[in-house]
N, C-alpha and C. Protein backbone atom coordinates (compact mmCIF):
# COMPACT_ATOMS: atom_id res chain seq x y z
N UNK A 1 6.81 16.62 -12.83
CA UNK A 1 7.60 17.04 -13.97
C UNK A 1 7.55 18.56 -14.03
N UNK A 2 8.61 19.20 -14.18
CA UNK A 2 8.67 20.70 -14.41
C UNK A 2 9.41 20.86 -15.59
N UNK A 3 8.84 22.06 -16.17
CA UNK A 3 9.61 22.46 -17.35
C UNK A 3 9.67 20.29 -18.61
N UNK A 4 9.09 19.85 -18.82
CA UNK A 4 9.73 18.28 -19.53
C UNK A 4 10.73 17.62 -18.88
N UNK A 5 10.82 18.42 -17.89
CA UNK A 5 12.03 17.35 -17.43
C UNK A 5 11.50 16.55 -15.75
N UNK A 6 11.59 15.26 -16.12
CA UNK A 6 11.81 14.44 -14.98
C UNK A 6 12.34 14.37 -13.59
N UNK A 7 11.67 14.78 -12.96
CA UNK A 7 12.40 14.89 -11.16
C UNK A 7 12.19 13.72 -10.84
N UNK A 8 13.10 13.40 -9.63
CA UNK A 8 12.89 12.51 -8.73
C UNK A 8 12.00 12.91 -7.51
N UNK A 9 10.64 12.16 -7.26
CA UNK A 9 10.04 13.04 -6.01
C UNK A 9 10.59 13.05 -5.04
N UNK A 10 10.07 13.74 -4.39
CA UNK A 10 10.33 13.83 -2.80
C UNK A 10 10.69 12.92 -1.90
N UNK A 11 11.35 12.54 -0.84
CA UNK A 11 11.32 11.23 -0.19
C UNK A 11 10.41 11.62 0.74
N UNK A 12 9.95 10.17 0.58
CA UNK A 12 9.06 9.63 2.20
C UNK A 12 9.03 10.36 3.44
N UNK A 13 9.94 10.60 3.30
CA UNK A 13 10.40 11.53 4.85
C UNK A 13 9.74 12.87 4.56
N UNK A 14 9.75 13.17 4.08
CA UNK A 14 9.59 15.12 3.70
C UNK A 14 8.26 14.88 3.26
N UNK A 15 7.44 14.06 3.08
CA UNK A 15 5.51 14.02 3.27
C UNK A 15 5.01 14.21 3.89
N UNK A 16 5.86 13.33 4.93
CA UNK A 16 4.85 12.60 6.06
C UNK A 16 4.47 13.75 7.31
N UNK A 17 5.33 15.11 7.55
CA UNK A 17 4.35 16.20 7.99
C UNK A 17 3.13 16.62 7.50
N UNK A 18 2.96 16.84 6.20
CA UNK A 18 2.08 17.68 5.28
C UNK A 18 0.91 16.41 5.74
N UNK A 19 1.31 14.44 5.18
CA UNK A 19 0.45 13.80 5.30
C UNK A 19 -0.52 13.80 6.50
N UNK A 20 0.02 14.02 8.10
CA UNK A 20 -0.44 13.35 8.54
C UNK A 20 -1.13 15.26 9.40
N UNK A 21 -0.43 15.91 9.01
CA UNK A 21 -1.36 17.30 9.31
C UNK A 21 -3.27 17.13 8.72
N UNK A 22 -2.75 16.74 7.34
CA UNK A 22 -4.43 16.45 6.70
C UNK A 22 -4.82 15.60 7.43
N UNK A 23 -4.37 14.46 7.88
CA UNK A 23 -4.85 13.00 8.81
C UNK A 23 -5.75 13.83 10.18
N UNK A 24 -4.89 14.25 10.55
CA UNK A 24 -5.09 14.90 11.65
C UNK A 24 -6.81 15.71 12.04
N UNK A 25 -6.65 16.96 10.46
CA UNK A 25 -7.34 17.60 10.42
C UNK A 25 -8.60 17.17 10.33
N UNK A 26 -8.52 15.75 9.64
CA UNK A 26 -9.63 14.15 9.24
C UNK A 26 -10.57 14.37 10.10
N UNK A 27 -9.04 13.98 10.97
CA UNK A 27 -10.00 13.09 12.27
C UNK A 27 -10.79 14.02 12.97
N UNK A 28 -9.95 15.29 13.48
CA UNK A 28 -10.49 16.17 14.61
C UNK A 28 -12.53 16.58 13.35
N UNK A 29 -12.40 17.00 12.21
CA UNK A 29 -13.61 17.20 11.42
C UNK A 29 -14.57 15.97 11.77
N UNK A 30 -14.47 14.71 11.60
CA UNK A 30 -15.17 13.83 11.72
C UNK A 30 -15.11 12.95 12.49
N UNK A 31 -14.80 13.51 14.21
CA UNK A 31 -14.93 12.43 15.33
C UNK A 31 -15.21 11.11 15.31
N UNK A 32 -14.51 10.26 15.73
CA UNK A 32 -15.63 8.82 16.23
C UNK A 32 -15.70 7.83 15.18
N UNK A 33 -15.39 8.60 13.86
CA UNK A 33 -15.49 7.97 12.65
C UNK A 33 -14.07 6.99 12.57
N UNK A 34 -13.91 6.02 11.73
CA UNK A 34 -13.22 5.09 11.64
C UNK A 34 -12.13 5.47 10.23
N UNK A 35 -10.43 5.51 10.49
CA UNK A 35 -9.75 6.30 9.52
C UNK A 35 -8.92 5.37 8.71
N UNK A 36 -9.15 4.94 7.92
CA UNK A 36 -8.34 4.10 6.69
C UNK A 36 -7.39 4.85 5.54
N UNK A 37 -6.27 4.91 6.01
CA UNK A 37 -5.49 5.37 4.77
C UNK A 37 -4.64 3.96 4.11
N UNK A 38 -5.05 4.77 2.92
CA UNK A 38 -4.65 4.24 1.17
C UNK A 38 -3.73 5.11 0.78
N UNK A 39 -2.62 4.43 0.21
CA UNK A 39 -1.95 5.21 -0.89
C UNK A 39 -1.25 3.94 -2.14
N UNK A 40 -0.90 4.50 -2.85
CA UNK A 40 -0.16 3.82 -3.97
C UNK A 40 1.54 4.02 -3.92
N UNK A 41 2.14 3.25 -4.43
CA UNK A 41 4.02 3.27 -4.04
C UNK A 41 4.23 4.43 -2.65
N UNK A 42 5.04 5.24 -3.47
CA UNK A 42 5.16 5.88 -2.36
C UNK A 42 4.23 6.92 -1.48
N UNK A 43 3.20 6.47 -1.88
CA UNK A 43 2.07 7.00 -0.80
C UNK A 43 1.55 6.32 0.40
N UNK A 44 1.56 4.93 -0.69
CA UNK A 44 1.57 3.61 0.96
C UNK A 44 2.67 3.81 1.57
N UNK A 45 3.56 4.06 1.39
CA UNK A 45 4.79 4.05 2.19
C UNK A 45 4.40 5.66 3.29
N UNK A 46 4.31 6.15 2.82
CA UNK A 46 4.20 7.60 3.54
C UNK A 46 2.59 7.34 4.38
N UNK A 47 1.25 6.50 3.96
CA UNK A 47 0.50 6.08 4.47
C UNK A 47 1.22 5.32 5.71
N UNK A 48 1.92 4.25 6.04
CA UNK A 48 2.41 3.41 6.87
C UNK A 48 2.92 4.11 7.90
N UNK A 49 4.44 5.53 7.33
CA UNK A 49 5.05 6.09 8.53
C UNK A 49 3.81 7.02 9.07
N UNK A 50 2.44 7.76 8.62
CA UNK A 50 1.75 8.32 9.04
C UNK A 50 1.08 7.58 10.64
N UNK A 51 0.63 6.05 9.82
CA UNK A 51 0.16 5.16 10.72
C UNK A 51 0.61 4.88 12.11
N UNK A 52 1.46 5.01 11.44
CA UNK A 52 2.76 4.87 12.86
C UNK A 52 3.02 5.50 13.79
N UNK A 53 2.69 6.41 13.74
CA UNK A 53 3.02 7.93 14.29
C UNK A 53 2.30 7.93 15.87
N UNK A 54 2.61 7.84 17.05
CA UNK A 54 1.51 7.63 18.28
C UNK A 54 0.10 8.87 18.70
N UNK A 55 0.74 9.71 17.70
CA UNK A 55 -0.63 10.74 18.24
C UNK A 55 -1.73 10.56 17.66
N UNK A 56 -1.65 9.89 16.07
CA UNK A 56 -2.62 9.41 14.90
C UNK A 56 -3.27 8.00 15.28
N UNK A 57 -4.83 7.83 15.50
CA UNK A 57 -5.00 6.77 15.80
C UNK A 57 -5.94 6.12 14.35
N UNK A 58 -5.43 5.58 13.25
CA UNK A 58 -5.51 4.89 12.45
C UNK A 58 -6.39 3.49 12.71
N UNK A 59 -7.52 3.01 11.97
CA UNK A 59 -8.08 1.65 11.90
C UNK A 59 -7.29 0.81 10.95
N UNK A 60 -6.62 1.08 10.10
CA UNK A 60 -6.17 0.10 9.24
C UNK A 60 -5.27 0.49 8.15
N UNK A 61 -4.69 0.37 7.42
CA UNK A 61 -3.65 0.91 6.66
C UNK A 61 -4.02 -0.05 4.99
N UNK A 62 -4.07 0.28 3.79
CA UNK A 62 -3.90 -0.31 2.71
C UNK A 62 -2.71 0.25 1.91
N UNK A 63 -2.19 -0.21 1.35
CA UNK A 63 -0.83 -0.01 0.48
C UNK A 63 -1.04 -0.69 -0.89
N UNK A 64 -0.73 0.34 -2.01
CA UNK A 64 -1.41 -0.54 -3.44
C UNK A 64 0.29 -0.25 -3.79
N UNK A 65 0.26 -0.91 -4.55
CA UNK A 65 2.07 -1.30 -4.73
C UNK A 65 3.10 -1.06 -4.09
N UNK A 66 3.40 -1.44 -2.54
CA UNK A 66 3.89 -1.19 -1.86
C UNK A 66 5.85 -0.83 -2.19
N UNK A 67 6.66 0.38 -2.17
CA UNK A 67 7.56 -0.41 -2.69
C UNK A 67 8.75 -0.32 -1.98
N UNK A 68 8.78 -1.86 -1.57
CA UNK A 68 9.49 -2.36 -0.72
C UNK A 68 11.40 -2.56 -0.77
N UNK A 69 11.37 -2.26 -1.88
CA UNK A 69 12.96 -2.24 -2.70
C UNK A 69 12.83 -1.13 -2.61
N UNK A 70 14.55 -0.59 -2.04
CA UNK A 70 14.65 1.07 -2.42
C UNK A 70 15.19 1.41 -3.62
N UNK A 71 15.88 2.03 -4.46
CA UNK A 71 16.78 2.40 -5.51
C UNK A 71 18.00 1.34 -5.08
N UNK A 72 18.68 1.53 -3.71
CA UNK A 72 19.77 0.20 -3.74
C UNK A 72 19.67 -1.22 -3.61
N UNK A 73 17.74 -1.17 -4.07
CA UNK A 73 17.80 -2.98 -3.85
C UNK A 73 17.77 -3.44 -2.02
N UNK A 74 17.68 -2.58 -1.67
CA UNK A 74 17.93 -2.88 0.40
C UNK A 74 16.44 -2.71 0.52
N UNK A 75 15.82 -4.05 1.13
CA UNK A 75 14.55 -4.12 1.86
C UNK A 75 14.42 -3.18 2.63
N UNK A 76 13.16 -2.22 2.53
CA UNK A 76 13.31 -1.26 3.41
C UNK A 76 11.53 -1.31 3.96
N UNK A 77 11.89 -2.14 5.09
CA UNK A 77 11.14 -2.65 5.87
C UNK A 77 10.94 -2.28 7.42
N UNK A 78 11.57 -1.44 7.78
CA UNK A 78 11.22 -0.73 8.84
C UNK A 78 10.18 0.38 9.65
N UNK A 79 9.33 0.53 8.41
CA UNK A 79 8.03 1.59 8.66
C UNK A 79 6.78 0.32 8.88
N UNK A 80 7.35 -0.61 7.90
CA UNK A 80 6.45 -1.52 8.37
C UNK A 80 5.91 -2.96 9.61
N UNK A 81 7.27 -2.76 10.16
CA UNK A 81 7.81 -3.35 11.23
C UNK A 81 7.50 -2.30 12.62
N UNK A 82 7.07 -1.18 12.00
CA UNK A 82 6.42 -0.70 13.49
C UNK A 82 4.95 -0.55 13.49
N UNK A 83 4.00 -1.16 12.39
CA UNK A 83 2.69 -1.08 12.52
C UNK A 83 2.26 -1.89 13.37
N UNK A 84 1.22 -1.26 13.81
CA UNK A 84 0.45 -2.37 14.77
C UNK A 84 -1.04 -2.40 14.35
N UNK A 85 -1.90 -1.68 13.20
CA UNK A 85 -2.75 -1.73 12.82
C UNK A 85 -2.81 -3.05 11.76
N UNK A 86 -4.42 -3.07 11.31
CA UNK A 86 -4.30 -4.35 10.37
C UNK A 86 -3.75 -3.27 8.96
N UNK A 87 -3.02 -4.36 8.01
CA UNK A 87 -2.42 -3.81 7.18
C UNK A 87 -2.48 -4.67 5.71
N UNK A 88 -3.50 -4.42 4.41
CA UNK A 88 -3.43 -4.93 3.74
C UNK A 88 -2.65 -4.28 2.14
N UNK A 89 -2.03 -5.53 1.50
CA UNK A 89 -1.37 -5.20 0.39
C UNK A 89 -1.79 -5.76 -1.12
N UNK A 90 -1.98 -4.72 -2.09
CA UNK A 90 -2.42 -5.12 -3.26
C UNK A 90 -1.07 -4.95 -4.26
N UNK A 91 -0.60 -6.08 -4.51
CA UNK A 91 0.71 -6.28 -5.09
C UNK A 91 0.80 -6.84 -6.85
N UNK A 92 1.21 -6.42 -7.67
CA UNK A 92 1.42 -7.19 -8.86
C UNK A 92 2.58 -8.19 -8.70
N UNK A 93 2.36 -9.36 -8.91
CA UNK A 93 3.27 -9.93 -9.29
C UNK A 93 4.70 -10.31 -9.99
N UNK A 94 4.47 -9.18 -10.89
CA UNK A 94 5.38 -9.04 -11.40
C UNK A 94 6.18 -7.77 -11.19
N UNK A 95 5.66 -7.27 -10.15
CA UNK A 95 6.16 -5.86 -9.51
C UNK A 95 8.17 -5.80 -8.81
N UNK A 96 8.47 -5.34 -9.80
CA UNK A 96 10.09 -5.22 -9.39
C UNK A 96 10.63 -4.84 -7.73
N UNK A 97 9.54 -3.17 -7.71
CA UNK A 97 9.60 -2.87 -6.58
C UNK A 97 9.11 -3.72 -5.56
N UNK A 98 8.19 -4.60 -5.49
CA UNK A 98 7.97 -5.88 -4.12
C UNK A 98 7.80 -7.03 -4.41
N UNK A 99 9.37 -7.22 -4.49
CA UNK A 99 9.06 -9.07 -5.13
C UNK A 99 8.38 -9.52 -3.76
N UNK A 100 7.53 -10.58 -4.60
CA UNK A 100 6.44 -11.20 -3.85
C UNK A 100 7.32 -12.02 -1.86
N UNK A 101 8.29 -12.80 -2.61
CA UNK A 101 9.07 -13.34 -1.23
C UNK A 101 9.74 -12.48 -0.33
N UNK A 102 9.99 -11.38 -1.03
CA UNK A 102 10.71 -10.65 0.17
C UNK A 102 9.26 -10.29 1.47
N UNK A 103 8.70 -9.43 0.30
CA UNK A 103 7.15 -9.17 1.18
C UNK A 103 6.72 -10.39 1.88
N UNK A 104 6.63 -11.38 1.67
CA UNK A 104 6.50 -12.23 2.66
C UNK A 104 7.53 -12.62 3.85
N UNK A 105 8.62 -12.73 3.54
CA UNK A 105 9.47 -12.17 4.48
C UNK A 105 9.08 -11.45 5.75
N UNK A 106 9.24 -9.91 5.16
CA UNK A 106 8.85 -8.86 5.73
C UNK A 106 7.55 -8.95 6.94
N UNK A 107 6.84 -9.61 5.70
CA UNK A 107 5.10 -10.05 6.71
C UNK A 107 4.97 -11.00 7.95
N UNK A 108 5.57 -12.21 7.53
CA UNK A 108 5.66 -12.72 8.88
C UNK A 108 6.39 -11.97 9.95
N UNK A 109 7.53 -11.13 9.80
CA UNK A 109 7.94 -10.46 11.04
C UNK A 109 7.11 -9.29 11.46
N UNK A 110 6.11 -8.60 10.60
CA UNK A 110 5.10 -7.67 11.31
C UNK A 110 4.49 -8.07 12.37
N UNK A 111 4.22 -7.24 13.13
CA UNK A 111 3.15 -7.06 14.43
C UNK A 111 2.18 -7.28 14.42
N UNK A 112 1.48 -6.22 13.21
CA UNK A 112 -0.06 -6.03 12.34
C UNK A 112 -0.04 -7.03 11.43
N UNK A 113 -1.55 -7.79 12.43
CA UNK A 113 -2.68 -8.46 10.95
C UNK A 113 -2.03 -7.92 9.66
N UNK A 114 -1.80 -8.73 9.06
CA UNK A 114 -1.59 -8.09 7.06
C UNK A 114 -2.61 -9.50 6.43
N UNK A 115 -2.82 -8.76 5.24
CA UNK A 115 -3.70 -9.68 4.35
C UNK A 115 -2.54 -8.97 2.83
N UNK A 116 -2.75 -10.22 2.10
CA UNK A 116 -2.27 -9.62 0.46
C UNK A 116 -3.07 -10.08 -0.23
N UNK A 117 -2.72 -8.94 -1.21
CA UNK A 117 -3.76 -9.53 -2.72
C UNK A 117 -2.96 -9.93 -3.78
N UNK A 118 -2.77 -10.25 -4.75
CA UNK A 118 -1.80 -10.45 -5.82
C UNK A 118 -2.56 -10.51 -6.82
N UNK A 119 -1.97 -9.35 -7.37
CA UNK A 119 -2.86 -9.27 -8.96
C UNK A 119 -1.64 -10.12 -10.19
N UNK A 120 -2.56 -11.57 -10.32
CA UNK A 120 -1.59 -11.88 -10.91
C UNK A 120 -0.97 -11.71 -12.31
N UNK A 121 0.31 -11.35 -12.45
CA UNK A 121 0.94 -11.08 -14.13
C UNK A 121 1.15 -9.51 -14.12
N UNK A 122 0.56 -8.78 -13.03
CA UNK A 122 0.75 -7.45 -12.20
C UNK A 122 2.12 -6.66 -12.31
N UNK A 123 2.01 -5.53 -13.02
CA UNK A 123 3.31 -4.81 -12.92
C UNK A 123 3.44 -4.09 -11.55
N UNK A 124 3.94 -2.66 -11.18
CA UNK A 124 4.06 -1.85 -10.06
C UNK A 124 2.84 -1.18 -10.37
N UNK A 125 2.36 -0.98 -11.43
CA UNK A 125 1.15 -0.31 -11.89
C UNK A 125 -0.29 -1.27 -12.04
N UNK A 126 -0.14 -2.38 -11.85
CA UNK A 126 -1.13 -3.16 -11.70
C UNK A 126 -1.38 -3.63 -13.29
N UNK A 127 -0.51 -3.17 -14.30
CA UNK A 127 -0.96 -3.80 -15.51
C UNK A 127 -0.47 -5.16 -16.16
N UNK A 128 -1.40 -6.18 -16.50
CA UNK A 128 -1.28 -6.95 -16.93
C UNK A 128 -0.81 -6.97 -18.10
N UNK A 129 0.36 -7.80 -18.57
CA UNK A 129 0.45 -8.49 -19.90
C UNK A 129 -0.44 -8.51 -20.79
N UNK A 130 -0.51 -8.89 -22.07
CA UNK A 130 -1.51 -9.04 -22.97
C UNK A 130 -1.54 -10.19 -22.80
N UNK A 131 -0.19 -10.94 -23.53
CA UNK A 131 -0.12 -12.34 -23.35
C UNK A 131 -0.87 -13.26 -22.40
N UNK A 132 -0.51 -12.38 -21.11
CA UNK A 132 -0.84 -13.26 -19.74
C UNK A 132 -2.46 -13.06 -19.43
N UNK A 133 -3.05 -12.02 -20.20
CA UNK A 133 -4.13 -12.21 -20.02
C UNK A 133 -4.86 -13.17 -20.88
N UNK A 134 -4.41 -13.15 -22.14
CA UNK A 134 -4.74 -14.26 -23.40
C UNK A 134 -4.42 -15.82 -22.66
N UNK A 135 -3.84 -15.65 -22.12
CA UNK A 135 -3.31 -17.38 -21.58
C UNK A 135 -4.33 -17.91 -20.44
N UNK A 136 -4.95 -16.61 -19.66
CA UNK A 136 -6.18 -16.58 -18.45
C UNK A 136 -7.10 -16.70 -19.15
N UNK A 137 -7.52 -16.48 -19.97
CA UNK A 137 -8.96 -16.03 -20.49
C UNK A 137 -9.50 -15.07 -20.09
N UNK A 138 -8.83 -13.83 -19.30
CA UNK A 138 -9.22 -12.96 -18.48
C UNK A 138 -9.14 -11.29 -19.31
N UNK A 139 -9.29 -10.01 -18.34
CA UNK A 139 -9.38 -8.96 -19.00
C UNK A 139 -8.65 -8.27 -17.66
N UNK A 140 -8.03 -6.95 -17.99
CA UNK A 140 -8.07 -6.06 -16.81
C UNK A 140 -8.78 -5.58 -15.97
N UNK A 141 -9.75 -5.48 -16.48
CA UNK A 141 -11.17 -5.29 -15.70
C UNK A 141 -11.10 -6.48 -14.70
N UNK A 142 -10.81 -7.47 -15.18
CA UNK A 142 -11.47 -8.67 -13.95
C UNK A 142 -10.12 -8.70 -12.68
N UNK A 143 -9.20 -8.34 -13.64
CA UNK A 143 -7.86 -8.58 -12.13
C UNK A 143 -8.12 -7.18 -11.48
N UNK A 144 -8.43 -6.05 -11.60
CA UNK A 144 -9.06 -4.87 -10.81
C UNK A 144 -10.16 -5.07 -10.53
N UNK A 145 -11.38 -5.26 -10.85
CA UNK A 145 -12.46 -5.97 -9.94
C UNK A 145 -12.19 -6.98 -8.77
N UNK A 146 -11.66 -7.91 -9.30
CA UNK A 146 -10.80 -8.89 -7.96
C UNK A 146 -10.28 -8.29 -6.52
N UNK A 147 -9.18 -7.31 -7.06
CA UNK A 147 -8.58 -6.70 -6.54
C UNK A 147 -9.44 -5.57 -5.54
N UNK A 148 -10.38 -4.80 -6.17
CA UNK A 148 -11.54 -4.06 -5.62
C UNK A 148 -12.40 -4.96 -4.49
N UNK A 149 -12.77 -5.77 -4.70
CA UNK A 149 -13.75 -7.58 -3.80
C UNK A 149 -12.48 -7.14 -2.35
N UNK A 150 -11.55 -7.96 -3.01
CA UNK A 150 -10.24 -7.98 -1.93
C UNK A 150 -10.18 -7.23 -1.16
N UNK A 151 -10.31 -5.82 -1.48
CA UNK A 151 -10.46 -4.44 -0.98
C UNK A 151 -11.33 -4.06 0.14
N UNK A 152 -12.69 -4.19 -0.48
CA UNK A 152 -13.45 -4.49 0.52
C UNK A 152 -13.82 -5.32 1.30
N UNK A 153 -13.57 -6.27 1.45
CA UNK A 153 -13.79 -7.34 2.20
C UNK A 153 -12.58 -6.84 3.51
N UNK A 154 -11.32 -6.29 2.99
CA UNK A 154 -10.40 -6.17 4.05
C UNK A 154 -11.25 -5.40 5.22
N UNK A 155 -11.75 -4.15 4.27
CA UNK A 155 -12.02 -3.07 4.57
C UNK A 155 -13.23 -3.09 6.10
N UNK A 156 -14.00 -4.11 5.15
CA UNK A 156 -15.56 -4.90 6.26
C UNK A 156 -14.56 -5.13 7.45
N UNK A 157 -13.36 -6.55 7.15
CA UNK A 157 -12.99 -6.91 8.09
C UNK A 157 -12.29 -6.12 9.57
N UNK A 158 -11.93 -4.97 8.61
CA UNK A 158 -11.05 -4.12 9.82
C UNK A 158 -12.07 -3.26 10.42
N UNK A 159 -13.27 -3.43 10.04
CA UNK A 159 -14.06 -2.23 10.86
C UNK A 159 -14.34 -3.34 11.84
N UNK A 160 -14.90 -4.20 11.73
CA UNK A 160 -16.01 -5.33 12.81
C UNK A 160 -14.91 -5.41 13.53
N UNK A 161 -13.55 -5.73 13.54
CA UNK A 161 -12.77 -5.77 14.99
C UNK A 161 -12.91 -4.60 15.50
């Protein structure tokens, strides 16, 4: 936001130098070590084309609201159709930007291992309903704790391969 007023960010495209310069700089600082990038909407997305990239050698990729709808509604599934790392997704359910079937869609035609999480009653922001939590017996805390478990466990899993 500049000045109160609302921009549209940056696209995907115009990150992913800056992103994968820091990636870069990661790796060459901490040799040998094992490199997991995370981002949220359009950071997983700019995480993925980083991944992708053949000079960057990436262990695994996470994406927290991946968003898979562009502004025209067109699956835009092609950054993720060239991963070949394992690739896990923490999705709300009720997330506009990745309805749940398309992403599945999408997933069976990947290359890369994917795992999902589904936070269920989940906006793009991961927030639950009131309602829907009153109807669980549950709290936000517990669908982000869940979600955190999920997390790591991916996380275990992609190092031991």
């Amino acid at each position: 936001m500049s000045g109160g007023k609302k921009r549209a960010p940056p696209k995907a495209e115009k990150l992913v130098e800056f992103h994968s310069n820091i990636v870069k700089e990661t790796a060459t600082k901490f040799p040998g070590h094992p490199l997991i990038l995370a981002g949220k909407s359009m950071g997983s997305r700019v995480g993925c084309m980083v991944a992708s990239m053949e000079d960057i050698n990436v262990s695994a990729v996470l994406c927290l609201g991946y968003p898979l709808k562009g502004i025209n509604g067109a699956v835009r599934d092609e950054t993720l159709l060239q991963l070949t790392v394992p690739t896990m997704f923490v999705q709300g359910s009720k997330d506009s930007l990745c309805p749940l079937d398309k992403l599945e869609t999408t997933r069976k035609k990947m290359k890369a291992l994917t795992e999902l999480h589904v936070i269920d009653g989940g906006d793009h922001s991961f927030k639950v309903g009131k309602k829907h939590l009153q109807a669980n017996s549950s709290t936000q805390i517990d669908a982000e704790v869940a979600a955190m478990k999920a997390i790591a466990a991916f996380v275990s899993r992609s190092l031991e391969g």
